[in-house]
C-alpha atoms as a PDB file:
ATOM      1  CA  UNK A   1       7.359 -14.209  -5.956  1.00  0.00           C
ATOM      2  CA  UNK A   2       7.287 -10.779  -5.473  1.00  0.00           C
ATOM      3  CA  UNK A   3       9.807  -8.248  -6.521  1.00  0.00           C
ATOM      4  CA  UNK A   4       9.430  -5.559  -3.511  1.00  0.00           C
ATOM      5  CA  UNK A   5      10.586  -2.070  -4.291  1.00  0.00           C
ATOM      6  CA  UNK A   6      12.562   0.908  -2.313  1.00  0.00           C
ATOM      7  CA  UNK A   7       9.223   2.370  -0.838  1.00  0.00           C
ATOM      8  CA  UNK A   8       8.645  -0.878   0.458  1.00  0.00           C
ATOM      9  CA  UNK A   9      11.802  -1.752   2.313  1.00  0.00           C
ATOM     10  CA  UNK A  10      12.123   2.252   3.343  1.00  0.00           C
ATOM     11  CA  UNK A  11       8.395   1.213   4.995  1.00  0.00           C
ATOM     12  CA  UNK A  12       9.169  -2.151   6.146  1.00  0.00           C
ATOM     13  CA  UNK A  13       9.644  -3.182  10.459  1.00  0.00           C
ATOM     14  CA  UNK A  14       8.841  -6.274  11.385  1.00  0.00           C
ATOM     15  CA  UNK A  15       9.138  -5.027  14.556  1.00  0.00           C
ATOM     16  CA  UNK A  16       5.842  -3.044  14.772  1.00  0.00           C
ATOM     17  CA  UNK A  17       2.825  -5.181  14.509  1.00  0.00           C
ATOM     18  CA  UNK A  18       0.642  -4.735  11.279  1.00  0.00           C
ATOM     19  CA  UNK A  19      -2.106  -5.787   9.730  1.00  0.00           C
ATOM     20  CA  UNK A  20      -2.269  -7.111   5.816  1.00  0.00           C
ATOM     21  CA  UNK A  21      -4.570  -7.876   3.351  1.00  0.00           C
ATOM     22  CA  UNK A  22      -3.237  -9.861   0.249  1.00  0.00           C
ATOM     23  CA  UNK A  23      -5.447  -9.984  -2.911  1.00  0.00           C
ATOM     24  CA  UNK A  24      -4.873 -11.659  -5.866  1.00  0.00           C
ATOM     25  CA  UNK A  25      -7.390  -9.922  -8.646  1.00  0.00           C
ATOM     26  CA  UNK A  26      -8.864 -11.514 -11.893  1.00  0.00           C
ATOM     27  CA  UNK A  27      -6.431 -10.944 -14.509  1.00  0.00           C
ATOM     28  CA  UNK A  28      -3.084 -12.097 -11.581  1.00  0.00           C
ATOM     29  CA  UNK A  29      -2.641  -8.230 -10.420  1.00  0.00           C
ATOM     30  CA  UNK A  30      -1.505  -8.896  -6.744  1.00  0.00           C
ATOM     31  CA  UNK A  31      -1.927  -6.153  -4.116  1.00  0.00           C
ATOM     32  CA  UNK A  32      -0.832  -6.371  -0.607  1.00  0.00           C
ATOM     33  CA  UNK A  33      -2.022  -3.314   1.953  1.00  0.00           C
ATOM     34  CA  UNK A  34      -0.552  -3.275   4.965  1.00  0.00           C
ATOM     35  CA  UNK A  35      -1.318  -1.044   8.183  1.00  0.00           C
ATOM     36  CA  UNK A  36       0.422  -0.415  11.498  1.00  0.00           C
ATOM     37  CA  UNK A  37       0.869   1.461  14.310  1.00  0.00           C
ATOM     38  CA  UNK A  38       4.058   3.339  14.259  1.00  0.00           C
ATOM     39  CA  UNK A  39       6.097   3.792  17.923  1.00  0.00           C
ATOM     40  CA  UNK A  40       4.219   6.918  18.782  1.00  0.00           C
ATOM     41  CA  UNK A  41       0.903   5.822  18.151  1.00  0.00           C
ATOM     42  CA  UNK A  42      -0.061   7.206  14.180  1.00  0.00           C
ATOM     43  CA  UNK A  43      -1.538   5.049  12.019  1.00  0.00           C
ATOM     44  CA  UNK A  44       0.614   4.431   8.885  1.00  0.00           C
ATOM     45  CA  UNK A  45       0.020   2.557   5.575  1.00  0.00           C
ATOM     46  CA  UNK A  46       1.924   0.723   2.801  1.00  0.00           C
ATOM     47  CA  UNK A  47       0.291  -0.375  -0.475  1.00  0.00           C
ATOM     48  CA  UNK A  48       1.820  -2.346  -3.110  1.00  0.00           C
ATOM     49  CA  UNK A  49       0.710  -3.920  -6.806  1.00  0.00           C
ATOM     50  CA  UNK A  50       2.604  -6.379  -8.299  1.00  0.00           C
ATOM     51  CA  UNK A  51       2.123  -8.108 -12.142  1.00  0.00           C
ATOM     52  CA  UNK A  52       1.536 -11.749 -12.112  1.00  0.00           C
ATOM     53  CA  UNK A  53       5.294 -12.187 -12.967  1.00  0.00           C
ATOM     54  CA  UNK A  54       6.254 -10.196  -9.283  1.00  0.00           C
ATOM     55  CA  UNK A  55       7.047  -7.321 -10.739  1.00  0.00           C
ATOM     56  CA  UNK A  56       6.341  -4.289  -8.938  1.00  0.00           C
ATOM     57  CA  UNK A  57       3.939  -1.831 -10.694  1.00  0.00           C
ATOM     58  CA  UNK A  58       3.026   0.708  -7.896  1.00  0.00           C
ATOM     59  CA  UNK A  59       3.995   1.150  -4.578  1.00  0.00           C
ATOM     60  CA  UNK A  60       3.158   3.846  -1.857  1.00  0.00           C
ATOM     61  CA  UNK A  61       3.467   4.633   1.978  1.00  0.00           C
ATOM     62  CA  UNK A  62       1.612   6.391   4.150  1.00  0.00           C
ATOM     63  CA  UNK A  63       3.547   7.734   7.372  1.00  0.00           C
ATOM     64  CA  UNK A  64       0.235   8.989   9.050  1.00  0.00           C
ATOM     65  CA  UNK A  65      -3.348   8.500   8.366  1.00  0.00           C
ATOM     66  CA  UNK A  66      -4.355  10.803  10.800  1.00  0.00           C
ATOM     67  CA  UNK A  67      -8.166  10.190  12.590  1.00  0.00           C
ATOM     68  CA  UNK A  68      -7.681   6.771  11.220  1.00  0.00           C
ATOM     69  CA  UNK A  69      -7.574   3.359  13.169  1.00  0.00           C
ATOM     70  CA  UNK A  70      -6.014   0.156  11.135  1.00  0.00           C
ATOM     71  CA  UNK A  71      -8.987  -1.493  10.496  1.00  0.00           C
ATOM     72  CA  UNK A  72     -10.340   1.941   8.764  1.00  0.00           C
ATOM     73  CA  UNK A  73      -6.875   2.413   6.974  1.00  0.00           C
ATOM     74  CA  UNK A  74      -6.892  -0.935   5.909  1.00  0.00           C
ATOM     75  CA  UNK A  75     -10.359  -0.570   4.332  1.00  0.00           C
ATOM     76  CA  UNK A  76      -9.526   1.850   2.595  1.00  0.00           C
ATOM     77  CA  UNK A  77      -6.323   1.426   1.487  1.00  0.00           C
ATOM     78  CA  UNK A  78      -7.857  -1.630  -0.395  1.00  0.00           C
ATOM     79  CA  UNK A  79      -9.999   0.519  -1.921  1.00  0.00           C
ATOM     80  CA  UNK A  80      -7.235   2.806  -3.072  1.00  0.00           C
ATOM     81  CA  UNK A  81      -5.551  -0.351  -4.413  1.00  0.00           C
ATOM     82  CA  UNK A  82      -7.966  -1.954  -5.909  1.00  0.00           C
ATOM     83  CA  UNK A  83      -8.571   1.385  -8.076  1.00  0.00           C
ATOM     84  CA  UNK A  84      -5.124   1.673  -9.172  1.00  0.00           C
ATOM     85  CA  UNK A  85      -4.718  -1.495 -10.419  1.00  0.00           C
ATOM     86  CA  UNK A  86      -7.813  -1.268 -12.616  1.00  0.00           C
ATOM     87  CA  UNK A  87      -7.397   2.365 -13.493  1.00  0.00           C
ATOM     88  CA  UNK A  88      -4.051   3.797 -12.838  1.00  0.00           C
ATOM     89  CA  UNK A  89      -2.944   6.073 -10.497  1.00  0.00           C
ATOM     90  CA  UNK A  90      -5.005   9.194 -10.414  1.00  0.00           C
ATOM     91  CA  UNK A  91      -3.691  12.307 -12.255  1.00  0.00           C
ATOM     92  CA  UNK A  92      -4.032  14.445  -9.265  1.00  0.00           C
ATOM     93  CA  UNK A  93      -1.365  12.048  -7.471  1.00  0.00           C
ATOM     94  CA  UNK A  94       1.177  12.019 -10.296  1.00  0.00           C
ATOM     95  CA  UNK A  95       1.286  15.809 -10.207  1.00  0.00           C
ATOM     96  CA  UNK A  96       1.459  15.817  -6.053  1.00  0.00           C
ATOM     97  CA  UNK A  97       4.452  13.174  -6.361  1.00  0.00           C
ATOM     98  CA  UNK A  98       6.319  15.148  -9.031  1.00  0.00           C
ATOM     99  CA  UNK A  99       6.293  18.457  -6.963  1.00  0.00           C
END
């Protein structure tokens, strides 16, 4: 079971409909991307990676992906998840998030 975290249920509205894509990766790494449209129309992203045991290791939200329908978002938010459960989360990120 997964243990969701604060950017998660800031994100979450099961009111909107989304898209998801759930992956679980060779060594039990979880990720779950999911895409929606938000009331005015922008595209907007959530992407989460979980341990085997649920725990959250990463989670991130997008509130506009701007140019971007979902099934482009979702591609590449996959991508984006994919990499930072095999690699980490880029450098240049950790210094945008500290700022």
């Amino acid at each position: 079971m997964r243990i969701r975290g604060d950017v998660f249920w800031d994100w979450a509205d099961p009111t909107l409909h989304h898209r998801t894509h759930d992956e679980t990766l060779s060594d039990g790494t979880f990720i779950d991307v999911q895409v929606r449209l938000s009331r005015t129309g922008n595209t907007q992203m959530f992407i989460g990676i979980y341990a085997a045991s649920g725990m959250p290791l990463h989670e991130e939200a997008f509130d506009s992906r701007p140019g971007e329908s979902m099934t482009r978002a979702l591609v590449w938010g996959v991508g984006r998840a994919r990499r930072i459960a095999t690699e980490g989360v880029p450098a240049a990120d950790r210094l945008a998030a500290s700022k």
